[in-house]
N, C-alpha and C. Protein backbone atom coordinates (compact mmCIF):
# COMPACT_ATOMS: atom_id res chain seq x y z
N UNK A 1 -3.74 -30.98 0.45
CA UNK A 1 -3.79 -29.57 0.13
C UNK A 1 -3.67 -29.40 -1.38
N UNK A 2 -4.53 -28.28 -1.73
CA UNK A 2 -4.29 -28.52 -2.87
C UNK A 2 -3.95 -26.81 -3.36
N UNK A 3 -2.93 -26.48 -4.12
CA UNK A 3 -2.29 -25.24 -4.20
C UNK A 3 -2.10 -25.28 -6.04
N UNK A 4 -2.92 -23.97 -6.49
CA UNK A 4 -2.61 -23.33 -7.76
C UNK A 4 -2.14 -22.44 -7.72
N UNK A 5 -1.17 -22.13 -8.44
CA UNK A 5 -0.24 -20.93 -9.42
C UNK A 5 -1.15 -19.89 -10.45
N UNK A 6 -1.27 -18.96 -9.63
CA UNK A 6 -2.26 -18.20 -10.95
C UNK A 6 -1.10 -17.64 -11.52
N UNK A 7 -0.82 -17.14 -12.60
CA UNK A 7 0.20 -16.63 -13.41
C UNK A 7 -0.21 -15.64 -14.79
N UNK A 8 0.23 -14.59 -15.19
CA UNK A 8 0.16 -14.27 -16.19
C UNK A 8 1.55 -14.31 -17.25
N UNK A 9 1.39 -14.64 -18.14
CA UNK A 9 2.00 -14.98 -19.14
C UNK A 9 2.65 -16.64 -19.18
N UNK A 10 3.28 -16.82 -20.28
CA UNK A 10 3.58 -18.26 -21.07
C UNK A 10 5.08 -18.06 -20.67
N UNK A 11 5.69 -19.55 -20.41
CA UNK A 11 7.11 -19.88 -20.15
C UNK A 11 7.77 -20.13 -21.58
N UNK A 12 8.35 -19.07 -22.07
CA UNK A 12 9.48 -19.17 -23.20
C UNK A 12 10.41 -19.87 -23.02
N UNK A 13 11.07 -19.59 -22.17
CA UNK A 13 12.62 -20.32 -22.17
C UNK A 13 12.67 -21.72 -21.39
N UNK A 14 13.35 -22.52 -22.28
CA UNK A 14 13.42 -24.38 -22.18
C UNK A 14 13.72 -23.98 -20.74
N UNK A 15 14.60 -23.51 -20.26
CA UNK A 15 15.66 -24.11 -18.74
C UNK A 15 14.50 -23.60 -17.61
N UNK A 16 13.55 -22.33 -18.17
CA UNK A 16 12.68 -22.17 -16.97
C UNK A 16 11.54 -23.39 -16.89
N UNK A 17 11.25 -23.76 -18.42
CA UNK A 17 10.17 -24.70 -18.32
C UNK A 17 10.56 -26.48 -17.67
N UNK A 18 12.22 -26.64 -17.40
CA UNK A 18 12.46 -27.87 -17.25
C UNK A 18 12.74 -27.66 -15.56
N UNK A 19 12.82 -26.44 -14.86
CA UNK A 19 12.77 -26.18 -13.59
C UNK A 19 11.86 -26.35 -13.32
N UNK A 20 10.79 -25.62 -13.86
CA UNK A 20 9.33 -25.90 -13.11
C UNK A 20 8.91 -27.02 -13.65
N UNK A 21 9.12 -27.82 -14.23
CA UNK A 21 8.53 -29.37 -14.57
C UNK A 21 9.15 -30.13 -13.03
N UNK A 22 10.74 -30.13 -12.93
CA UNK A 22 11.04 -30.41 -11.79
C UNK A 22 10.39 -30.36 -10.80
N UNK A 23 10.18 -29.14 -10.00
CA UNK A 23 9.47 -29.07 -9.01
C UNK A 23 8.31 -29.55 -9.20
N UNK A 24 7.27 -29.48 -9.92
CA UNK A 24 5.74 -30.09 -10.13
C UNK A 24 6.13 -31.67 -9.52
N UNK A 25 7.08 -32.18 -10.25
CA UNK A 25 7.61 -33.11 -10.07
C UNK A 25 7.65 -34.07 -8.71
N UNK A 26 8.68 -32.66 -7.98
CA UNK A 26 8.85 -32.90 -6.20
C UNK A 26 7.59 -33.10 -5.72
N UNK A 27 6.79 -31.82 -5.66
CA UNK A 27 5.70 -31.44 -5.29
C UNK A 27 4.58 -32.51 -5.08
N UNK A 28 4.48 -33.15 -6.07
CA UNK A 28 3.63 -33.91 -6.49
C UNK A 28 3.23 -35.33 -5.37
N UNK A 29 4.32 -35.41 -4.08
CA UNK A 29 4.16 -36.35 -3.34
C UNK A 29 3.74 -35.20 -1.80
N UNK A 30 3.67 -34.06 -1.86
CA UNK A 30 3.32 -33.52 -0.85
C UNK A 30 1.74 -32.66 -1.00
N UNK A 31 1.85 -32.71 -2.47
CA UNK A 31 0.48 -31.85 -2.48
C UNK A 31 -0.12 -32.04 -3.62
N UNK A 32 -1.53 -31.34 -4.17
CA UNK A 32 -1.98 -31.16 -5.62
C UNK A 32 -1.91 -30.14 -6.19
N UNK A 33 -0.68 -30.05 -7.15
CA UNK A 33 -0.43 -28.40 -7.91
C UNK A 33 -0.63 -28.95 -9.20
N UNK A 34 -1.16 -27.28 -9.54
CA UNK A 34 -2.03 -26.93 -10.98
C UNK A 34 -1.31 -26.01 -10.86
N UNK A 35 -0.73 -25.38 -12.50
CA UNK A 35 -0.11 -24.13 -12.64
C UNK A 35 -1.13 -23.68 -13.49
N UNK A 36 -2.03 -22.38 -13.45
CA UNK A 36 -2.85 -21.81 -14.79
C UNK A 36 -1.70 -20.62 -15.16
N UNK A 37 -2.12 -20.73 -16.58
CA UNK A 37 -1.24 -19.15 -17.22
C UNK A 37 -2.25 -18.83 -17.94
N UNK A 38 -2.67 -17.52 -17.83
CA UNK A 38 -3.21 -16.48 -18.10
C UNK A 38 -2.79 -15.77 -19.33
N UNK A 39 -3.52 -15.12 -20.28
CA UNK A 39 -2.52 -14.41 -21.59
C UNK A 39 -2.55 -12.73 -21.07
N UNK A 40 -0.96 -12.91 -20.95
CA UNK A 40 -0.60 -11.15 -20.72
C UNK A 40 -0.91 -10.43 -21.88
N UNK A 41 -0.81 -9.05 -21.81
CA UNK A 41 -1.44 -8.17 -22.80
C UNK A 41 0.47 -7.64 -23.18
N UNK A 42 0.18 -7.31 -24.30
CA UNK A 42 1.36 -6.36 -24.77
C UNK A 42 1.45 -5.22 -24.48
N UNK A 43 2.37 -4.27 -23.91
CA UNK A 43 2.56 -3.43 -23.10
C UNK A 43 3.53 -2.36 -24.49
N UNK A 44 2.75 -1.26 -24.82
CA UNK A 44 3.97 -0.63 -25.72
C UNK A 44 5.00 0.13 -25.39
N UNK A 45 6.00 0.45 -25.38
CA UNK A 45 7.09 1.35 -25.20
C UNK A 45 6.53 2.94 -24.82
N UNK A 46 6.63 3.15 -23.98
CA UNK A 46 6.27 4.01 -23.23
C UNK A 46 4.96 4.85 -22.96
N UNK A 47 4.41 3.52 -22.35
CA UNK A 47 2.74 3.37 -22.33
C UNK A 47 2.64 4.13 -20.81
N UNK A 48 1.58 4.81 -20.56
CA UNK A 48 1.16 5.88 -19.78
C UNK A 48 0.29 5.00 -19.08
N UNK A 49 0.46 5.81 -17.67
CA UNK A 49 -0.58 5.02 -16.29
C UNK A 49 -1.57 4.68 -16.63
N UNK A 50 -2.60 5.35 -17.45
CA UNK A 50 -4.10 4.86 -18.03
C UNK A 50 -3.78 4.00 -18.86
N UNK A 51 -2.39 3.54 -19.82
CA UNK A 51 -2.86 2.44 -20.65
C UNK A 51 -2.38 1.27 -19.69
N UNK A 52 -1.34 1.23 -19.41
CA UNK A 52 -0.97 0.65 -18.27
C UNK A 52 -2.24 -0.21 -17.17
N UNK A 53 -2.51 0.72 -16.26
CA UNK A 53 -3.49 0.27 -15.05
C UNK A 53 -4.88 -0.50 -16.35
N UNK A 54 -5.26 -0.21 -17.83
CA UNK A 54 -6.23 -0.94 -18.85
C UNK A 54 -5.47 -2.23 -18.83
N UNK A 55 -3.95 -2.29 -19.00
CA UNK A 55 -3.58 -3.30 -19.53
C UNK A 55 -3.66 -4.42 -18.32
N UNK A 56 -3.35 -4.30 -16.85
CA UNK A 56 -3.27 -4.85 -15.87
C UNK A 56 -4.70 -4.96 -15.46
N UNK A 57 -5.87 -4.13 -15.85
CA UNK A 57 -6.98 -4.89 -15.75
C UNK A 57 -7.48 -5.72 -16.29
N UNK A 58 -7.20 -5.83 -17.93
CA UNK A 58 -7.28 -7.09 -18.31
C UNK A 58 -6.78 -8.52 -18.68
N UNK A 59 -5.93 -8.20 -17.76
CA UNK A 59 -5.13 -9.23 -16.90
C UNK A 59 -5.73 -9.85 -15.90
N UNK A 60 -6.01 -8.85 -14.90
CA UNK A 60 -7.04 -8.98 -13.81
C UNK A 60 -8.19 -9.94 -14.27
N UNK A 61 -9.16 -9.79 -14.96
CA UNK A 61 -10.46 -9.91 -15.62
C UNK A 61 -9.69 -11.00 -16.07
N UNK A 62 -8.95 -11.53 -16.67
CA UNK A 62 -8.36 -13.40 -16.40
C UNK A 62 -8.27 -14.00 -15.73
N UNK A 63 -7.13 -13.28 -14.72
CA UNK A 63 -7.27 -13.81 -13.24
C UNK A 63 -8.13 -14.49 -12.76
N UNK A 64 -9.33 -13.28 -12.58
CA UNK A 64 -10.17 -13.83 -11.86
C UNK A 64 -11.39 -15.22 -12.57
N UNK A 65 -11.21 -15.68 -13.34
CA UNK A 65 -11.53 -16.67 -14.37
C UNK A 65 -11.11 -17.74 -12.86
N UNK A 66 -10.24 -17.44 -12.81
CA UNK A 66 -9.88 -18.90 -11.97
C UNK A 66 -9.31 -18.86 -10.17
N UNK A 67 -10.12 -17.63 -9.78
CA UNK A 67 -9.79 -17.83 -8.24
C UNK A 67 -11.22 -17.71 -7.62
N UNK A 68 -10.83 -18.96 -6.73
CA UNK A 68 -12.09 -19.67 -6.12
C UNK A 68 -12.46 -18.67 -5.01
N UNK A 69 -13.82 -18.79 -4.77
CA UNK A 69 -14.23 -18.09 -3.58
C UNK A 69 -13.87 -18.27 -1.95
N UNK A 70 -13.52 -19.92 -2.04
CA UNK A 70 -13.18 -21.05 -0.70
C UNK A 70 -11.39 -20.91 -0.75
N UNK A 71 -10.84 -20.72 -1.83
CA UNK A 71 -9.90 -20.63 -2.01
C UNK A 71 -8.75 -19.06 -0.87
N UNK A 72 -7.72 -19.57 -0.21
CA UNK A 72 -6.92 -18.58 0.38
C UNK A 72 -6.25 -18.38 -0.57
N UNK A 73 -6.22 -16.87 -1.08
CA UNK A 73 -5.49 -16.29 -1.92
C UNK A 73 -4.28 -15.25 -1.46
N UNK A 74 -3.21 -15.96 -2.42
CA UNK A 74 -1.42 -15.39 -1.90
C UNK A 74 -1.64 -14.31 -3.08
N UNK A 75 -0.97 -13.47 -3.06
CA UNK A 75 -0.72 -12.41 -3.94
C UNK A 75 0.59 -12.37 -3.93
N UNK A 76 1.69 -12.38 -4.81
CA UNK A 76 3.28 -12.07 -4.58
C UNK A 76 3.39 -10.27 -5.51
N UNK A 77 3.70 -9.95 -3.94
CA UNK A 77 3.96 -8.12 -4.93
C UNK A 77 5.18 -7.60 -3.91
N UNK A 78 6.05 -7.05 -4.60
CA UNK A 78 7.01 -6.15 -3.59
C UNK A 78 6.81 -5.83 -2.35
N UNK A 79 5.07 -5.27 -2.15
CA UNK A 79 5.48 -4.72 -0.58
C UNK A 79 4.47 -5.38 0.34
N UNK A 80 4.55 -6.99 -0.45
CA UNK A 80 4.19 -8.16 0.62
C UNK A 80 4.78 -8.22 1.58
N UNK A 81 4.45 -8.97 2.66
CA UNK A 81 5.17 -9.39 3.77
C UNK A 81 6.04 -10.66 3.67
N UNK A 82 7.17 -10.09 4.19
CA UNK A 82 8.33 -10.80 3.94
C UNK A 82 8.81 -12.17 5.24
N UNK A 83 8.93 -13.67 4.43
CA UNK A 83 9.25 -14.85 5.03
C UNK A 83 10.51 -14.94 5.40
N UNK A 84 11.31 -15.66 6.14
CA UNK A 84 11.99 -16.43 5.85
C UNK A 84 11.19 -17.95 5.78
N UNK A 85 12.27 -18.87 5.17
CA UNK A 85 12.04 -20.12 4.67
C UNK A 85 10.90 -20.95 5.55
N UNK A 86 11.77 -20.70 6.99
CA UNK A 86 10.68 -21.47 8.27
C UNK A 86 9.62 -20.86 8.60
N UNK A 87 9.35 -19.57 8.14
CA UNK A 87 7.89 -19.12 8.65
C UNK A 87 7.11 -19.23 7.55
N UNK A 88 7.58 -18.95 6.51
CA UNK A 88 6.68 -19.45 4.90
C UNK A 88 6.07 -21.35 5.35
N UNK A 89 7.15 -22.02 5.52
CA UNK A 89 6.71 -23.41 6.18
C UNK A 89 5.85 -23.31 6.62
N UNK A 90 5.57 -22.28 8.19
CA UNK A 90 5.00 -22.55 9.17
C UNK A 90 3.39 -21.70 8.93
N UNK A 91 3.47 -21.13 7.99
CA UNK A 91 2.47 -20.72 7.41
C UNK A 91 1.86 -21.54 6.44
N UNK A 92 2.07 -22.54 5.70
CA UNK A 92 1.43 -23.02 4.58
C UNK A 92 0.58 -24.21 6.12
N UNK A 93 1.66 -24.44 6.82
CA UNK A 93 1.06 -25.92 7.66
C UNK A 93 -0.31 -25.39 8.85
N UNK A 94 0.09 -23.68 9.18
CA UNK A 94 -0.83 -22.76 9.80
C UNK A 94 -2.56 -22.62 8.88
N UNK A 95 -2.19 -22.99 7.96
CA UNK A 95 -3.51 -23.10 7.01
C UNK A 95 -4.12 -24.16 7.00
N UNK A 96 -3.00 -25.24 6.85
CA UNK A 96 -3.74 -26.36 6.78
C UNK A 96 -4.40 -27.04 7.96
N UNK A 97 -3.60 -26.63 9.07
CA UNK A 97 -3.88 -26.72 10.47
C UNK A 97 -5.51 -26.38 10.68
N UNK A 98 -6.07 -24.72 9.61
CA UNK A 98 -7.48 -24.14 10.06
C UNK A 98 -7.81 -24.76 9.26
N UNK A 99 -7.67 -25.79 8.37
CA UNK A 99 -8.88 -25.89 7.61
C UNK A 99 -8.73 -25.91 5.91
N UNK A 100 -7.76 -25.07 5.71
CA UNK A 100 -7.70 -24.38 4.39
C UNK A 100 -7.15 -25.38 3.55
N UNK A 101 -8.21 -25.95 2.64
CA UNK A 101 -7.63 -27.33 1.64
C UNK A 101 -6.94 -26.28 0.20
N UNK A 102 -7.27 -25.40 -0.22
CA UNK A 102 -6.90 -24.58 -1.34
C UNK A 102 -6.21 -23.20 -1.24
N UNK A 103 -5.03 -23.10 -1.41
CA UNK A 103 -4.62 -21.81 -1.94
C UNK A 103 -4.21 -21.61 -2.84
N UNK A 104 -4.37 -20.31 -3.19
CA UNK A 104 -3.72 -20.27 -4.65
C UNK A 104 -2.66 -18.58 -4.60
N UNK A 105 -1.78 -18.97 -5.20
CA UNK A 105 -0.64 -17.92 -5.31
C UNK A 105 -0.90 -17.13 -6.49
N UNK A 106 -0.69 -16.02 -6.79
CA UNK A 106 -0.77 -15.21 -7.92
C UNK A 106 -0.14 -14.67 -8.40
N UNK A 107 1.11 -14.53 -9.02
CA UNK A 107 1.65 -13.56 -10.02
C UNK A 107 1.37 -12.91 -11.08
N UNK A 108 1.58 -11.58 -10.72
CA UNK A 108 1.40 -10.48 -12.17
C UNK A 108 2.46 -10.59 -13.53
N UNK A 109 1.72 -10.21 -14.15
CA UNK A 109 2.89 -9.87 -15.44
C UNK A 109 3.90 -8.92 -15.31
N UNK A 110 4.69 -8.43 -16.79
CA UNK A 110 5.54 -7.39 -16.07
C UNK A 110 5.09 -5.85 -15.56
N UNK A 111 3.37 -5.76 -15.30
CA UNK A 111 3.51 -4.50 -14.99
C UNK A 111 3.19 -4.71 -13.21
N UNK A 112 2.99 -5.83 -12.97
CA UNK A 112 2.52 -6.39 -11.97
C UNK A 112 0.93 -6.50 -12.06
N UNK A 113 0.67 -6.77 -10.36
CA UNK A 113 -1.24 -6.71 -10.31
C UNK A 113 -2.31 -5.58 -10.35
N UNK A 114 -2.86 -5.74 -10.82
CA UNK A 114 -4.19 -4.67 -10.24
C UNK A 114 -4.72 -4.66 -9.34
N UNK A 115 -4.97 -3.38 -9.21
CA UNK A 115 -5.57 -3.44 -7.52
C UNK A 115 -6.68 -4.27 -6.96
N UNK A 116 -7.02 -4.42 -7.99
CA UNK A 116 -8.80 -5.72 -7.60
C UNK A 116 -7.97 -6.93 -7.18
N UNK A 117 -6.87 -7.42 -7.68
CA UNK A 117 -6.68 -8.28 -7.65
C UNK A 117 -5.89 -8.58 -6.27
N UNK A 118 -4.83 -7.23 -6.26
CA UNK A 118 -4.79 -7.09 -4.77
C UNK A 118 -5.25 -7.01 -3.54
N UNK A 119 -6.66 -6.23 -3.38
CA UNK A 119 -7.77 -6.30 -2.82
C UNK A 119 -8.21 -7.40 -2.13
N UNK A 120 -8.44 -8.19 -3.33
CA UNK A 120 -9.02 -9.77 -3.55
C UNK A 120 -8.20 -10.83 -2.43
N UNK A 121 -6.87 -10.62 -2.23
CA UNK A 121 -6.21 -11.40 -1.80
C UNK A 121 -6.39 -11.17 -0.38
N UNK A 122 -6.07 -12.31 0.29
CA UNK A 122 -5.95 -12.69 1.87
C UNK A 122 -4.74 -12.16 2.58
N UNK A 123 -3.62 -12.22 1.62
CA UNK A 123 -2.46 -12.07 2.02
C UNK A 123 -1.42 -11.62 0.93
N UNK A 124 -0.45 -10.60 0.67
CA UNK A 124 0.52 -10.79 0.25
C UNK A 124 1.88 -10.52 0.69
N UNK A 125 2.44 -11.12 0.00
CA UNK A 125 3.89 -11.90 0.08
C UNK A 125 5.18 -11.10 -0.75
N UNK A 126 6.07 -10.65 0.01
CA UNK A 126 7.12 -10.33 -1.12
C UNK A 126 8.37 -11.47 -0.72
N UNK A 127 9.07 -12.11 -1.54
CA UNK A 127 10.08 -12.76 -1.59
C UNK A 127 11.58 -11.80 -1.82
N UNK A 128 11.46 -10.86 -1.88
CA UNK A 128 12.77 -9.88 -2.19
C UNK A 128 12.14 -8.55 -2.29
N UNK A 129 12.71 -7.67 -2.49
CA UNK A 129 12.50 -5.81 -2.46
C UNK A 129 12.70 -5.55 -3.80
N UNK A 130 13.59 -6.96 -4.41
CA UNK A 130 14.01 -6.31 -5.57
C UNK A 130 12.71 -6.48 -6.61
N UNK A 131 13.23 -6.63 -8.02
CA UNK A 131 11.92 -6.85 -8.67
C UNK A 131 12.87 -8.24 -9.52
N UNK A 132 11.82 -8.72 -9.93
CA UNK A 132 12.12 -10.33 -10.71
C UNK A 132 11.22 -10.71 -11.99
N UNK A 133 11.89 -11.39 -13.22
CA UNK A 133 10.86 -11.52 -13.92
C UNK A 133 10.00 -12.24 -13.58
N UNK A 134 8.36 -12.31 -14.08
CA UNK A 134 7.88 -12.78 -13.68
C UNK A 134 7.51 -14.78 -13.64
N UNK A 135 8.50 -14.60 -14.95
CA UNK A 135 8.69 -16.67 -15.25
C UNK A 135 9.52 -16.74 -14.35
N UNK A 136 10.88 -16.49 -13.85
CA UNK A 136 11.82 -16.23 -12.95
C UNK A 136 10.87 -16.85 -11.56
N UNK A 137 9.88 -15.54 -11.12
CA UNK A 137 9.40 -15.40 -9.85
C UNK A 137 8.45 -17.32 -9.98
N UNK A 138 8.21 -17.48 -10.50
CA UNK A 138 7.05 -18.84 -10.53
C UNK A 138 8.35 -20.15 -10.34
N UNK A 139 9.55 -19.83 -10.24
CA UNK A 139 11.02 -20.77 -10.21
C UNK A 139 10.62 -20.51 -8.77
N UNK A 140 11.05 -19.69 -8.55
CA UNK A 140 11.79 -19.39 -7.01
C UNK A 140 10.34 -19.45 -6.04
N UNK A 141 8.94 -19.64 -6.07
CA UNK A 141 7.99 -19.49 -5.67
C UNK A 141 7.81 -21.15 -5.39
N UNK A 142 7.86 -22.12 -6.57
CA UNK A 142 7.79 -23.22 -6.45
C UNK A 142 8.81 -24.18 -5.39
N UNK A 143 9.42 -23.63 -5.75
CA UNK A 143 10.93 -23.97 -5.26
C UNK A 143 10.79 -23.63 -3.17
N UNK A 144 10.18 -22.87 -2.97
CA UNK A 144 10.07 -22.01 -1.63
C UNK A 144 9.06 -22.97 -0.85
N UNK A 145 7.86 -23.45 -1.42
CA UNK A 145 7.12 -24.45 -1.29
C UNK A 145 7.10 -25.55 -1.26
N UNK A 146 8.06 -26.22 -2.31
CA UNK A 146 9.00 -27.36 -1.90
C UNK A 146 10.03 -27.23 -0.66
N UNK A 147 10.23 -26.44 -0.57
CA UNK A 147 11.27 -26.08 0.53
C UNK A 147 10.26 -26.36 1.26
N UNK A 148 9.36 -25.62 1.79
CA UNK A 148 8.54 -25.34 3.02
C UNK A 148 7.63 -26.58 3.29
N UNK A 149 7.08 -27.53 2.56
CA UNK A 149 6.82 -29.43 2.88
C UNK A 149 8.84 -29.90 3.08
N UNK A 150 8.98 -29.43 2.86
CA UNK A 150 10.17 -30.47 3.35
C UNK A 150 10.61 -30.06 4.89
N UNK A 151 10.27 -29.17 4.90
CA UNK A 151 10.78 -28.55 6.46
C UNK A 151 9.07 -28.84 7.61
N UNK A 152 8.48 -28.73 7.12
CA UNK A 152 7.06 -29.04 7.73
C UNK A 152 7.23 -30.69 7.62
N UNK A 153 7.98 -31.29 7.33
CA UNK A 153 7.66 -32.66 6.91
C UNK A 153 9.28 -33.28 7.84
N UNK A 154 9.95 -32.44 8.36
CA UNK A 154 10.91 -32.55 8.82
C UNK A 154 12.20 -32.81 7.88
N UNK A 155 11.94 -32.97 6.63
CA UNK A 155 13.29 -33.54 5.93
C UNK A 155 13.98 -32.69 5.86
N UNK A 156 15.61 -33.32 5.19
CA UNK A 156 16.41 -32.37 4.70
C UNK A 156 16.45 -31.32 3.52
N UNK A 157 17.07 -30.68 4.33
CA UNK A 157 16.80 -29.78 2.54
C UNK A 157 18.35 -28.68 3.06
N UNK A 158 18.53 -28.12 2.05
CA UNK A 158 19.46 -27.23 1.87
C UNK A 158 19.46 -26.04 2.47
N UNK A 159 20.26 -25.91 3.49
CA UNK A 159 20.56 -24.14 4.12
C UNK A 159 21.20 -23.13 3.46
């Protein structure tokens, strides 16, 4: 299986970039991950829905630079549908089961996605109600997936 990270924006901070090196790390004996990052747009201090929904389209219009047509596309947005650990599992192995050699996950920047991009997707996913940054969300996303081969794979892992 082979699973990309679409992402907008660049990992600043060392401790997020040595987490997600980690996991690539794990990962790397259960599957083929590629992380792409995308360049977010600058968002000004109290930018209005029209500059806003401009700025998240050309975000979008990156995005889509790199999501395949064959590809099952995850979208992560708030009012995704919500996993626990064993059905996220039982869903990545439910894909692979039909067929599906590629998915790819997507995170927005901080204004989130555009609707094309939402559209676009097969499925989305919320991991919490709350909201998360978005380098943050690509931790806990990786991390959920490692979780979910280890439980599809029967091993241990942490409750």
């Amino acid at each position: 299986m082979k699973i990309t990270i679409i992402t907008v924006g660049k990992i600043k901070e060392k401790f997020y970039r040595d987490a997600i090196a980690e996991f690539e790390k794990r990962l790397s004996r259960y599957c083929k991950l590629e992380i792409v990052q995308v360049e977010d747009e600058k968002t000004p201090d109290k930018a209005g829905e029209a500059l806003e929904n401009a700025i998240k389209k050309k975000e979008a219009d990156r995005i889509f630079k790199y999501v395949r047509e064959e590809a099952y596309v995850i979208t992560l947005e708030i009012g995704g549908k919500m996993y626990d650990s064993e059905a996220f599992a039982g869903k990545l192995e439910q894909l692979a089961v039909q067929g599906v050699s590629h998915i790819q996950f997507i995170i927005g920047g901080s204004l989130g996605l555009h609707e094309e991009v939402c559209t676009r997707a097969d499925e989305a996913v919320s991991f919490s109600r709350m909201t998360f940054p978005h380098q943050l969300m690509r931790v806990i996303l990786l991390e959920q997936i490692y979780r979910g081969y280890r439980i599809i794979n029967g091993e241990p892992y942490h409750k």
